[in-house]
N, C-alpha and C. Protein backbone atom coordinates (compact mmCIF):
# COMPACT_ATOMS: atom_id res chain seq x y z
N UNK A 1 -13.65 -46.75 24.42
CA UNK A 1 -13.61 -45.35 24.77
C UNK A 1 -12.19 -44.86 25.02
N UNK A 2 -11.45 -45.99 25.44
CA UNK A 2 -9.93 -45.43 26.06
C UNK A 2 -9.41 -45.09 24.27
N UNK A 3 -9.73 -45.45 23.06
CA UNK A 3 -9.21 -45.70 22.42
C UNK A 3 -9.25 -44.45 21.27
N UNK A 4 -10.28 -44.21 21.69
CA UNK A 4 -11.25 -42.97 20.81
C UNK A 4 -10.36 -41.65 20.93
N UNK A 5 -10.10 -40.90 22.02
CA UNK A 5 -9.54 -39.99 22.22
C UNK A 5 -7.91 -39.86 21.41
N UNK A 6 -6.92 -40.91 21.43
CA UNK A 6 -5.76 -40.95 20.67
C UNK A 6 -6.16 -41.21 18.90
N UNK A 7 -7.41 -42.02 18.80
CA UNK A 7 -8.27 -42.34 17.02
C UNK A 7 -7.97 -40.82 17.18
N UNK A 8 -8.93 -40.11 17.55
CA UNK A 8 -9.41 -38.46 17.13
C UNK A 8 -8.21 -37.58 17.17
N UNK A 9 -7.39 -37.77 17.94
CA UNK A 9 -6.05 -36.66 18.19
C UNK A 9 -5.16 -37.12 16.69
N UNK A 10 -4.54 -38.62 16.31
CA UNK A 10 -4.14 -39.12 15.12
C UNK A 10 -5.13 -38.30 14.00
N UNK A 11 -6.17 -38.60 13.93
CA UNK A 11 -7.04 -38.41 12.77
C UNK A 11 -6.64 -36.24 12.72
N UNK A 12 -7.17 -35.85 13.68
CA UNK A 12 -6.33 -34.69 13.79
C UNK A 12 -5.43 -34.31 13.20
N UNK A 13 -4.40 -34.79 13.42
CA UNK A 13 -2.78 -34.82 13.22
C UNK A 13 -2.92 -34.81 11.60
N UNK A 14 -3.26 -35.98 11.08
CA UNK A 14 -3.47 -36.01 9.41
C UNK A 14 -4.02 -34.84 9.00
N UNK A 15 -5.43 -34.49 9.46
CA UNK A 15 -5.92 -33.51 8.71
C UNK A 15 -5.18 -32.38 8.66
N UNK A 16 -4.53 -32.16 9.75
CA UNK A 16 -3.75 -30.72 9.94
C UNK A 16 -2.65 -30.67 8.42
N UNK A 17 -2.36 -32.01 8.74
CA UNK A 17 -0.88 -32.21 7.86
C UNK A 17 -1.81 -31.65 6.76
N UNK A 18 -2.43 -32.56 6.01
CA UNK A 18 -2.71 -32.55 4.65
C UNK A 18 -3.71 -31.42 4.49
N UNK A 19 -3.64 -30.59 4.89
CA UNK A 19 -4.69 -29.11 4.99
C UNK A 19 -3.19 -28.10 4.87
N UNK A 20 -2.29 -28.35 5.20
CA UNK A 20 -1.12 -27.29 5.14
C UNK A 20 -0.80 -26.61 3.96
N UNK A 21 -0.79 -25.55 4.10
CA UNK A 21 -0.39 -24.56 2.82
C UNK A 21 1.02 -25.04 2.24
N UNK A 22 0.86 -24.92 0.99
CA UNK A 22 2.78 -25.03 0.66
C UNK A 22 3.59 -24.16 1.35
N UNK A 23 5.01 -25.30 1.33
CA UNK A 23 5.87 -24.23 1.87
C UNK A 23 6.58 -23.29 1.41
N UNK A 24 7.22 -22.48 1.43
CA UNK A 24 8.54 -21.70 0.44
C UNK A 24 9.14 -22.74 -0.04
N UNK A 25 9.96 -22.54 -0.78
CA UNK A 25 10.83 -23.20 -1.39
C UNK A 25 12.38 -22.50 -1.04
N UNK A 26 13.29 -23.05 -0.93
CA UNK A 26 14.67 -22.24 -0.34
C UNK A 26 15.07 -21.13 -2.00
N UNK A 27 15.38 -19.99 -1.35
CA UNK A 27 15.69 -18.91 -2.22
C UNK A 27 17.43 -19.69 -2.80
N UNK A 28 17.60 -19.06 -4.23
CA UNK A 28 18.42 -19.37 -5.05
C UNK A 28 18.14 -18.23 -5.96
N UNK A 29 19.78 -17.67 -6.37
CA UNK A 29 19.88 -16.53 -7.36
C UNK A 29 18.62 -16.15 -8.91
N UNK A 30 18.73 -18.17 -9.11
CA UNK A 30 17.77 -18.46 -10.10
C UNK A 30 16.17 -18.28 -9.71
N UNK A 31 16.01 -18.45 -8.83
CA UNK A 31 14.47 -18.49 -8.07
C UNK A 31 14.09 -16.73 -8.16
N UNK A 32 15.41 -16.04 -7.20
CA UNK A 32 15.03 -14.80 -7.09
C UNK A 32 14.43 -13.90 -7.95
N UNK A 33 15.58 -14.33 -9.54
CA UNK A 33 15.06 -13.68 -10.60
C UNK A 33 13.99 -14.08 -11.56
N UNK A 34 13.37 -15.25 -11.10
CA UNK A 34 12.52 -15.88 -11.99
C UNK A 34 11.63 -15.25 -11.50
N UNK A 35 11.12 -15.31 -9.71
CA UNK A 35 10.20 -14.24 -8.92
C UNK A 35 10.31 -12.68 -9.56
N UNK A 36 11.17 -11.84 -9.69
CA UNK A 36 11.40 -10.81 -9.76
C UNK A 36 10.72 -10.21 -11.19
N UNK A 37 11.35 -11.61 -12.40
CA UNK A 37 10.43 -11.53 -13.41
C UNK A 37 8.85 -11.28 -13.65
N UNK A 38 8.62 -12.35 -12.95
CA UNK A 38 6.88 -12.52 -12.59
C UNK A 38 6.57 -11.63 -12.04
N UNK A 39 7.02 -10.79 -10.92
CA UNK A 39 6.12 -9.41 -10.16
C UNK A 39 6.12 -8.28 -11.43
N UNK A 40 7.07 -8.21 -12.27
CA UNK A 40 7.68 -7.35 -12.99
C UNK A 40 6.42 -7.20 -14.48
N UNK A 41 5.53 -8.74 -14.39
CA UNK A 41 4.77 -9.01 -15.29
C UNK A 41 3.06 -8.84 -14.94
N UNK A 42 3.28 -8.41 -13.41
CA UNK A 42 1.78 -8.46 -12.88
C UNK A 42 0.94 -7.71 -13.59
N UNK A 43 0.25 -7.40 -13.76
CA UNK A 43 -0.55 -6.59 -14.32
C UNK A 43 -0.86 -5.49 -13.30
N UNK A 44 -1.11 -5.34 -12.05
CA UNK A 44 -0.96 -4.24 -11.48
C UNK A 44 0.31 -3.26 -11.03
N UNK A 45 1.17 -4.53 -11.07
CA UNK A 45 2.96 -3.64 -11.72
C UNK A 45 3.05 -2.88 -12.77
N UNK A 46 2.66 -3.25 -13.77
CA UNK A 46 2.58 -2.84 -14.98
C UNK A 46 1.96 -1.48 -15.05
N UNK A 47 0.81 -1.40 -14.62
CA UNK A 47 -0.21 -0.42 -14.13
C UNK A 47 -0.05 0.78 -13.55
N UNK A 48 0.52 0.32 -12.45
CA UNK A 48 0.99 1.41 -11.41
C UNK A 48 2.60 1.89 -12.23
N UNK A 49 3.30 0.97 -12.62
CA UNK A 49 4.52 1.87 -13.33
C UNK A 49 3.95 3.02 -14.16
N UNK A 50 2.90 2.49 -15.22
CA UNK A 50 2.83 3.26 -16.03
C UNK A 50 1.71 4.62 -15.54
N UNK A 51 1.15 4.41 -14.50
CA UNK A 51 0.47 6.22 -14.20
C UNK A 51 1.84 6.71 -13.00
N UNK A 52 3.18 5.60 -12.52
CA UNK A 52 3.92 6.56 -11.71
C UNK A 52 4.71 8.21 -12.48
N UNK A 53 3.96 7.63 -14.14
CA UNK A 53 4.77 8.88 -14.76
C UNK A 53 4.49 10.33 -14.32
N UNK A 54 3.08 10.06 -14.06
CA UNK A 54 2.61 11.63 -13.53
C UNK A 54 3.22 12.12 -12.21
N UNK A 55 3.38 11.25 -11.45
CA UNK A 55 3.58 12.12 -10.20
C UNK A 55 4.14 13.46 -10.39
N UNK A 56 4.25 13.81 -8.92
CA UNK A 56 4.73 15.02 -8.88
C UNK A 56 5.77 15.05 -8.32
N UNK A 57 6.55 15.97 -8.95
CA UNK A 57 8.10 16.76 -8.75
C UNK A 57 8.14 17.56 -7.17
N UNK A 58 9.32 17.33 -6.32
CA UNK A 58 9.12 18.08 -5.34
C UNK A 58 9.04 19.72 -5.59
N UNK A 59 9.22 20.17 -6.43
CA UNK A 59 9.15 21.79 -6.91
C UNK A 59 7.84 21.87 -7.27
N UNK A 60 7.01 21.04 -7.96
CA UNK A 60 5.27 21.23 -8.08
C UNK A 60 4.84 20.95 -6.76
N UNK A 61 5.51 20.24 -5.74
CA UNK A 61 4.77 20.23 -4.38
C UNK A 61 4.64 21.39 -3.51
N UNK A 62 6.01 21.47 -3.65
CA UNK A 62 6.49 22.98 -2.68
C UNK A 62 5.27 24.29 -3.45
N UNK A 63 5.65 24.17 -4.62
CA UNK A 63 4.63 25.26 -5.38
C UNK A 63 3.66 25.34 -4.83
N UNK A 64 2.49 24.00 -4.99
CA UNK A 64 0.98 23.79 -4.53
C UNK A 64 1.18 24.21 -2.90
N UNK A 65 1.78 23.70 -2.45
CA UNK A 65 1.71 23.83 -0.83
C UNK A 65 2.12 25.83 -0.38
N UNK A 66 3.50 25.97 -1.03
CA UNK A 66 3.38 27.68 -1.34
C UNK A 66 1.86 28.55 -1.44
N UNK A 67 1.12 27.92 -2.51
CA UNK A 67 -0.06 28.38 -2.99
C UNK A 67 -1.34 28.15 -2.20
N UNK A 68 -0.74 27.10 -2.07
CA UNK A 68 -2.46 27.05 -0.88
C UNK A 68 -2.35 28.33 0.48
N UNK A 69 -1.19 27.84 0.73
CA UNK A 69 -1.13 28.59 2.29
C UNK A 69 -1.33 30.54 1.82
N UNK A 70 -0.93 30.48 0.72
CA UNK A 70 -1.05 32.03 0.37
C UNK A 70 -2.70 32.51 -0.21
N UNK A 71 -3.58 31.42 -0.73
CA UNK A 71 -4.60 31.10 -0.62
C UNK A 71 -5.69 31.65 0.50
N UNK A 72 -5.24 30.43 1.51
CA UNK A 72 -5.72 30.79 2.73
C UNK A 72 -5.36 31.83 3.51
N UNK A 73 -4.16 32.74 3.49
CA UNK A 73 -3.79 33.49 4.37
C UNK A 73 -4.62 34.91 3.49
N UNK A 74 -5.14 35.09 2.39
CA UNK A 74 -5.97 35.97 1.69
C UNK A 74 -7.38 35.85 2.22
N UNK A 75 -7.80 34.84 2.48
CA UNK A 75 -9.12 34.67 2.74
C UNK A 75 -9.01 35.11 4.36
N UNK A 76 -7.98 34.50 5.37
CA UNK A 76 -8.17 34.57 6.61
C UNK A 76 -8.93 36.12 7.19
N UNK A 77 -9.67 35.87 8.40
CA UNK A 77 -10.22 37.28 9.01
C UNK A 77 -8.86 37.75 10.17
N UNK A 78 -8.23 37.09 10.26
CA UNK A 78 -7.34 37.54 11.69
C UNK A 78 -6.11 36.92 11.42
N UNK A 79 -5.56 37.76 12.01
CA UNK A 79 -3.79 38.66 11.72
C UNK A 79 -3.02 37.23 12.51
N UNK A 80 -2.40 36.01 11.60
CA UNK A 80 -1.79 35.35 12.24
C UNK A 80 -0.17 35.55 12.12
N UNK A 81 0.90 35.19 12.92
CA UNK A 81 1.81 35.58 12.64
C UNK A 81 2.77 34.51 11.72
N UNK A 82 3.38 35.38 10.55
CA UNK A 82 4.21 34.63 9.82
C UNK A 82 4.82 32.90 9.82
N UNK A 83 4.88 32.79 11.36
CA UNK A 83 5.61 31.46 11.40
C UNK A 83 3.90 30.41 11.35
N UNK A 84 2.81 30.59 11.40
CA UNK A 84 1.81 30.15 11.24
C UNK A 84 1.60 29.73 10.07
N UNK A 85 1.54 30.74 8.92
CA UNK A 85 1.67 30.78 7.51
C UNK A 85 2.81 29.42 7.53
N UNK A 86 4.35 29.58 7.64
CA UNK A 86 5.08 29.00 7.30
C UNK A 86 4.69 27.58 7.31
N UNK A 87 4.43 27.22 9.14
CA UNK A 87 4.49 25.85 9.31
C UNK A 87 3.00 25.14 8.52
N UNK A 88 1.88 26.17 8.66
CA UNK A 88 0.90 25.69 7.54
C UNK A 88 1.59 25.09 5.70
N UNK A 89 2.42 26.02 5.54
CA UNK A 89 2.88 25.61 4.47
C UNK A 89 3.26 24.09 4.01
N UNK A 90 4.41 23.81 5.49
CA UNK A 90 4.90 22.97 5.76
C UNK A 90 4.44 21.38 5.57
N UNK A 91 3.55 22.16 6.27
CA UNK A 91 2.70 20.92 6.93
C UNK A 91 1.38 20.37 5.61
N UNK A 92 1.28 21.37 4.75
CA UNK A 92 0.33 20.73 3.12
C UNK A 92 1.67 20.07 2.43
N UNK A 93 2.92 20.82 2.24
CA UNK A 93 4.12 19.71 2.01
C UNK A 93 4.09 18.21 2.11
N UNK A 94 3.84 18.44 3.37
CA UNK A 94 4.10 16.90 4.03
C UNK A 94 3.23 16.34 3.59
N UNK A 95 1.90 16.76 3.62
CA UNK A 95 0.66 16.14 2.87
C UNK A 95 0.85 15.82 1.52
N UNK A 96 1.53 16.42 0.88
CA UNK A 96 1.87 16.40 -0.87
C UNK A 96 2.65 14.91 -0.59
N UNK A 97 3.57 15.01 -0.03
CA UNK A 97 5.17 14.05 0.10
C UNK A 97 3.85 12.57 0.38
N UNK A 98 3.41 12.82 1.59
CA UNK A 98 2.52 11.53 1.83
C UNK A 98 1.68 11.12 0.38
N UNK A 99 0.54 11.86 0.17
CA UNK A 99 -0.15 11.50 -0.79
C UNK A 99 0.82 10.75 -2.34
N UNK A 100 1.72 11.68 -2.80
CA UNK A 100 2.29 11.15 -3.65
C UNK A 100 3.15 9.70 -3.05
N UNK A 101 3.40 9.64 -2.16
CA UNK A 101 4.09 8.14 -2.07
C UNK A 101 3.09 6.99 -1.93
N UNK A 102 1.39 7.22 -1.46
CA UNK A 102 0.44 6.27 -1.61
C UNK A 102 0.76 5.40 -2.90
N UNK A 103 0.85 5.46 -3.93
CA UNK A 103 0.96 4.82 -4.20
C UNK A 103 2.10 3.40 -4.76
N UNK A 104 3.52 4.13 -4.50
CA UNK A 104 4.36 3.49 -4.53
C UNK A 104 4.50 2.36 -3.21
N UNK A 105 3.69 2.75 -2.33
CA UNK A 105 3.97 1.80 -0.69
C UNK A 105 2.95 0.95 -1.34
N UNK A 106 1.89 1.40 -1.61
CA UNK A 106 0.75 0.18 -2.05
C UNK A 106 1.34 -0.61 -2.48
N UNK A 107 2.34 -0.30 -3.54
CA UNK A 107 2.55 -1.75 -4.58
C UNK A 107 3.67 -2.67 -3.95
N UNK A 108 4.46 -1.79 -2.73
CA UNK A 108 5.09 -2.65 -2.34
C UNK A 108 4.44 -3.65 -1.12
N UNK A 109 3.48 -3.21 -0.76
CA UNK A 109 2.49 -3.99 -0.09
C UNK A 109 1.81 -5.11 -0.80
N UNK A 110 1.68 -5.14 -2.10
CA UNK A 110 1.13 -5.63 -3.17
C UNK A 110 2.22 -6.68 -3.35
N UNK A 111 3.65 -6.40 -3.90
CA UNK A 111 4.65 -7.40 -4.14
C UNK A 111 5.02 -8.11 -2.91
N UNK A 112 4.85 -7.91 -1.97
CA UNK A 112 5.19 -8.63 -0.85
C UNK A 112 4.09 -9.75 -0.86
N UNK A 113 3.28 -9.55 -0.98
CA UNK A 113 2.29 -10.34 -0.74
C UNK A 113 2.47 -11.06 -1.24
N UNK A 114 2.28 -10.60 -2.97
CA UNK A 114 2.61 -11.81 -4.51
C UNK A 114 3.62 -12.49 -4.34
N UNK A 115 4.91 -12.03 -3.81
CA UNK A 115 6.02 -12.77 -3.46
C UNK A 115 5.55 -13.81 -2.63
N UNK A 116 4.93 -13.88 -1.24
CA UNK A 116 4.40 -14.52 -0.79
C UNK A 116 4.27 -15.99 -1.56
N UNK A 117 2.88 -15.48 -2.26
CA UNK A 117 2.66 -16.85 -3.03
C UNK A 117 3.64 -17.78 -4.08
N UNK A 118 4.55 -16.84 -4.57
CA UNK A 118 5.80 -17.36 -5.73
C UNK A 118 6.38 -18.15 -4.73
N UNK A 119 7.04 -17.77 -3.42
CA UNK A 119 7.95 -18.25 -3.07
C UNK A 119 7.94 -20.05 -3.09
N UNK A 120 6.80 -20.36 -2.94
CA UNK A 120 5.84 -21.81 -3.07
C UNK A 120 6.15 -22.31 -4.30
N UNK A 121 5.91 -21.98 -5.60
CA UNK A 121 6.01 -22.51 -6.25
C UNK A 121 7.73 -22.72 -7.07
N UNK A 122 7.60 -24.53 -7.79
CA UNK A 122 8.51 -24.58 -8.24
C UNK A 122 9.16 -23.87 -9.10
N UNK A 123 10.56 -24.13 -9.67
CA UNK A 123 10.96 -23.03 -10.31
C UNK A 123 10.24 -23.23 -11.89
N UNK A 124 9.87 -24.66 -12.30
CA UNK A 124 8.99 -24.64 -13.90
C UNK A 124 7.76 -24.19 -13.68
N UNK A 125 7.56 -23.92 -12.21
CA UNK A 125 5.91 -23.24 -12.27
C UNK A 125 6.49 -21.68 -12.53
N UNK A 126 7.54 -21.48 -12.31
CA UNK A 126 7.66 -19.71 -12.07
C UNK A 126 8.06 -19.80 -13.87
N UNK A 127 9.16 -20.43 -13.91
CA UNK A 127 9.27 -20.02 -15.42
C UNK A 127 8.02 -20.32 -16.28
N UNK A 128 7.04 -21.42 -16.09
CA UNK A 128 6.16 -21.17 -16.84
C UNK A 128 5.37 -19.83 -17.37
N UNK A 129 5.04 -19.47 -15.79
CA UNK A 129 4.50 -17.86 -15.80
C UNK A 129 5.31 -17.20 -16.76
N UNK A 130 6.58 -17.05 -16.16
CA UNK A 130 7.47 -15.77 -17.31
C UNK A 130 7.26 -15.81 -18.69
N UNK A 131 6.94 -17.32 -19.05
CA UNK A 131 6.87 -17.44 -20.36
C UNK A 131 5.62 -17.28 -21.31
N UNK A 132 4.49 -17.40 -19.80
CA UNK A 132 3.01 -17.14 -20.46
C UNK A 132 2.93 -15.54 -21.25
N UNK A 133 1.72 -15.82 -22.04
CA UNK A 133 1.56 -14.29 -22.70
C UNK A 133 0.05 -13.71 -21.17
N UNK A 134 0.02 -14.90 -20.82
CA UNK A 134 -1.36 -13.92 -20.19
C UNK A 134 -1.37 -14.91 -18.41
N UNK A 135 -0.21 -14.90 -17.81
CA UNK A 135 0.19 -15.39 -16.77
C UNK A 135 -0.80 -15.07 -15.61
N UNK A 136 -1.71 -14.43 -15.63
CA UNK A 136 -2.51 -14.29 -14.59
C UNK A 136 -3.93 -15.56 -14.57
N UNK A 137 -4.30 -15.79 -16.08
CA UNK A 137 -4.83 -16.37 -17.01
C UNK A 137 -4.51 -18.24 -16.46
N UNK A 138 -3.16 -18.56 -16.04
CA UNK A 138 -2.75 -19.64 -16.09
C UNK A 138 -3.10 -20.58 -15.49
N UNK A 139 -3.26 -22.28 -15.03
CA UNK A 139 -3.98 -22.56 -14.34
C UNK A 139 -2.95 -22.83 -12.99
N UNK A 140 -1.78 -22.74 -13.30
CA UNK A 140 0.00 -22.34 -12.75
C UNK A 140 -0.77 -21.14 -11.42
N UNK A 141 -1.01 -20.07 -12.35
CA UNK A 141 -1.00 -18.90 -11.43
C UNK A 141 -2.55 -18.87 -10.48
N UNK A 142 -3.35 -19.61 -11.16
CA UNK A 142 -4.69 -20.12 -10.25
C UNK A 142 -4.52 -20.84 -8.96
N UNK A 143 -3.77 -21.59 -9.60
CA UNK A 143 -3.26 -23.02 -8.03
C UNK A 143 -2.45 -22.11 -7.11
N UNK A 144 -1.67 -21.09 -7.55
CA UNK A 144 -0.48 -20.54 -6.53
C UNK A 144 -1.41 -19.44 -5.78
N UNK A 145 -2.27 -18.55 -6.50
CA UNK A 145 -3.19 -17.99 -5.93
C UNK A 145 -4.59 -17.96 -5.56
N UNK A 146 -5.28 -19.29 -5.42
CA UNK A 146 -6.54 -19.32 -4.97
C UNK A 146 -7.19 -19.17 -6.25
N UNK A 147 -7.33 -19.19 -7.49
CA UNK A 147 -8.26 -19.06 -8.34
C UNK A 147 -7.95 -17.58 -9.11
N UNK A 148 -7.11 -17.00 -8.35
CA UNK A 148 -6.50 -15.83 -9.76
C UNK A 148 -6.03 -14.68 -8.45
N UNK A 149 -6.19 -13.51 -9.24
CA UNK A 149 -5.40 -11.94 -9.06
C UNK A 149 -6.50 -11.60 -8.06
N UNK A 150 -7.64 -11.86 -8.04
CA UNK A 150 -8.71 -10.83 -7.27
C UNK A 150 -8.52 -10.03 -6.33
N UNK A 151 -7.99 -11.27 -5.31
CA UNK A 151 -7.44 -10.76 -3.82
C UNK A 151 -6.63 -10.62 -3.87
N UNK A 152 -5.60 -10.14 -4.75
CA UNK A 152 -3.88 -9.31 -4.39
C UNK A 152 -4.43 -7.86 -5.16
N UNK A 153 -5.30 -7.67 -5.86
CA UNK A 153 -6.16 -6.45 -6.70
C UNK A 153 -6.51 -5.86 -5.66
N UNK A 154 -7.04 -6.80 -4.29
CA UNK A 154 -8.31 -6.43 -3.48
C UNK A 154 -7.39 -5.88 -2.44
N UNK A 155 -6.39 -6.45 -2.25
CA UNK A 155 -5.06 -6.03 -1.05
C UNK A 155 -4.86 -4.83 -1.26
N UNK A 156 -4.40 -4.74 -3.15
CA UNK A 156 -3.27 -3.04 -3.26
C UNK A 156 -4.59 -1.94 -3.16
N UNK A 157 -5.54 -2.28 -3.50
CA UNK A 157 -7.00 -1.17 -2.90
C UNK A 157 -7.07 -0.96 -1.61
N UNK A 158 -7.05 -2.21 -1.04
CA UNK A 158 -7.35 -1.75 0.65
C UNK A 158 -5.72 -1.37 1.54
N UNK A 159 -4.63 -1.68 0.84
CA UNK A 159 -3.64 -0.75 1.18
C UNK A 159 -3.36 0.63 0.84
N UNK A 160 -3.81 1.12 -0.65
CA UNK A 160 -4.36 2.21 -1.08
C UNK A 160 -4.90 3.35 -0.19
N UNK A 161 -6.05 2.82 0.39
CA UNK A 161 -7.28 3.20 1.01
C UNK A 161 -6.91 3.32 2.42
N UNK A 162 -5.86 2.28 2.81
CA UNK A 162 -5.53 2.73 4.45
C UNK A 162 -4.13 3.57 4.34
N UNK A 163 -3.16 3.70 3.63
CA UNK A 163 -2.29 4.78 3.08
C UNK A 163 -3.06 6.00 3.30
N UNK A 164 -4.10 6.47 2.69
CA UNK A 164 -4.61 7.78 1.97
C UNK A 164 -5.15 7.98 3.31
N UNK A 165 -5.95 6.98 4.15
CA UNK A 165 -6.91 7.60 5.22
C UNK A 165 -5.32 7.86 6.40
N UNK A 166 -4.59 7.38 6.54
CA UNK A 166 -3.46 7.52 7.42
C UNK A 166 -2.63 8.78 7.16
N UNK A 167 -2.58 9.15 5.61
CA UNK A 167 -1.94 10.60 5.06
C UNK A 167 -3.42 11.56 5.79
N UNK A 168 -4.63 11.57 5.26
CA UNK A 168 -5.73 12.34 5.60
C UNK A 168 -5.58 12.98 7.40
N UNK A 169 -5.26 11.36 8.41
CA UNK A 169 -5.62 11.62 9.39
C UNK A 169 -3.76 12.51 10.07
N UNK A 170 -2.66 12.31 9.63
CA UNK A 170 -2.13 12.44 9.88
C UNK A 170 -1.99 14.16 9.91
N UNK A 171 -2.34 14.31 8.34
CA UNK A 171 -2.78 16.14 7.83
C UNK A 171 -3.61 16.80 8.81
N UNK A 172 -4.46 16.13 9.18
CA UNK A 172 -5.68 16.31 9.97
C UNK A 172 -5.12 16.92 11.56
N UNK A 173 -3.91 16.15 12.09
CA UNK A 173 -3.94 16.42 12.95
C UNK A 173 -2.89 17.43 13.37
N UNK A 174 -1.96 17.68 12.05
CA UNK A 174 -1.03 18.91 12.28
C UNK A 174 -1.72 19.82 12.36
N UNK A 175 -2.92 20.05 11.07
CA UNK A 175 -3.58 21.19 11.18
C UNK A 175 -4.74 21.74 12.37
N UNK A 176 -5.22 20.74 13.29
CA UNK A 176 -5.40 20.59 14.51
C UNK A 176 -4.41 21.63 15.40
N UNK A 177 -2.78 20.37 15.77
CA UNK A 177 -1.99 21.26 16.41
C UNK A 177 -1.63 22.37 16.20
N UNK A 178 -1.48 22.87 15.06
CA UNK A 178 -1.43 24.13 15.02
C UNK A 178 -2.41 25.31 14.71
N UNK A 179 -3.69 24.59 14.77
CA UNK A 179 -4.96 25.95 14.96
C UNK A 179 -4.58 25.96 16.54
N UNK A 180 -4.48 24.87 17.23
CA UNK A 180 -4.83 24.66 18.78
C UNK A 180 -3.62 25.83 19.12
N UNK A 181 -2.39 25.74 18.59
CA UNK A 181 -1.06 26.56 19.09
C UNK A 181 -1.25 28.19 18.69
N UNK A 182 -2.43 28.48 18.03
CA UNK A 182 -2.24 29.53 17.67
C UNK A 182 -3.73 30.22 18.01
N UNK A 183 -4.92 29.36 18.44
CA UNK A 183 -6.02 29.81 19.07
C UNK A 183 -7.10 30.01 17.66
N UNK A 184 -6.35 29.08 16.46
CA UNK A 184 -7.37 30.05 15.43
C UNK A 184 -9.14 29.76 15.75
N UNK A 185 -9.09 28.56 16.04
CA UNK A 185 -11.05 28.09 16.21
C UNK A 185 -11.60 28.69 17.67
N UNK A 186 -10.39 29.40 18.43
CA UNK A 186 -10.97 29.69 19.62
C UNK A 186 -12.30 31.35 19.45
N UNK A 187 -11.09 32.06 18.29
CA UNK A 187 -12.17 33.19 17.95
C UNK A 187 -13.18 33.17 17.29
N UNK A 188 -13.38 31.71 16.46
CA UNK A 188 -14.18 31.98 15.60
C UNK A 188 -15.20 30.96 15.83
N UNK A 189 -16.36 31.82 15.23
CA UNK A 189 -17.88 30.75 15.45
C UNK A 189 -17.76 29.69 14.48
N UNK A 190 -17.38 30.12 13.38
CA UNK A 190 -17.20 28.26 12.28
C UNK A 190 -15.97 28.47 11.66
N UNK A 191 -16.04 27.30 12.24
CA UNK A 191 -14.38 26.40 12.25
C UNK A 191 -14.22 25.57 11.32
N UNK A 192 -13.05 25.29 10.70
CA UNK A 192 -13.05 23.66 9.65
C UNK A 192 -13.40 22.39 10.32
N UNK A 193 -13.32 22.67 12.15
CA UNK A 193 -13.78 21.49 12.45
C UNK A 193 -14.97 21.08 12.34
């Protein structure tokens, strides 16, 4: 019995060891760009470069945000004063500025991650990738990520998704402070809230 307790703590000790995730590997100019390659080849890099063409221009923002508030100030029943209008303006701006950057933060939420896993592998595992035609495909890029892309797919969605609800709630609550600063839901029986 005296003996059992140090068996189990040893036996411990091993499993821990040999259960350990790889480690990084020390960064080198060559490493950096072999990594840099490979994010550059992801397929959701790829992806997201190619719809960042649409975004929008800060002059189509200002426009839309111009337009809404002139929108709403047509429909309104009661006489708010000018600087209301303005900071409403303002404040769909900011909503534009947020929404359009969702998706550029995603992906850097996305490459951080993927980096993550590169940093582990050797540098003929990284150049292998660069050199694959279908590197996600590889059994290289399986071992480094659990069996493939799913869950770094599943990351830039649920960073996506908490971006957009954080732009939503953030919009949410200017337009709050400033009904509250100006009394608009106090006169009226239905409210946007």
């Amino acid at each position: 019995m005296r003996f059992l307790r140090p068996v189990l703590l040893l036996s411990l000790a091993f499993l821990v060891v040999g259960c350990t995730a790889r480690q990084p590997l020390p960064e080198t100019p060559k490493r950096a760009a072999l990594i840099e390659s490979v994010l550059d080849k992801s397929s959701m890099v790829t992806t997201v470069a190619d719809s960042d063409r649409g975004r929008k221009t800060d002059a189509q923002m200002r426009e839309e945000a111009r337009n809404a508030a002139d929108r709403l100030k047509a429909k309104a029943r009661t006489d708010l004063p000018e600087d209301y209008w303005s900071t409403y303006e303002e404040g769909s701006y900011q909503f534009s500025l947020d929404v359009n950057s969702i998706e550029q933060r995603s992906l850097e939420a996305y490459k951080a991650r993927y980096r993550q896993g590169l940093v582990t592998a050797s540098d003929e595992e990284l150049e292998q990738l660069v050199r694959s035609e279908s590197m996600e495909g590889t059994p290289t890029f399986k071992k480094l990520f659990n069996g493939g892309d799913t869950r770094l797919t599943l990351f830039y969605f649920q960073q996506d998704n908490r971006f957009s609800a954080q732009a939503l709630d953030d919009y949410l609550k200017r337009l709050d402070a400033l009904d509250k600063r100006y009394g608009v839901c106090v006169a009226r029986e239905r409210c946007w809230k």
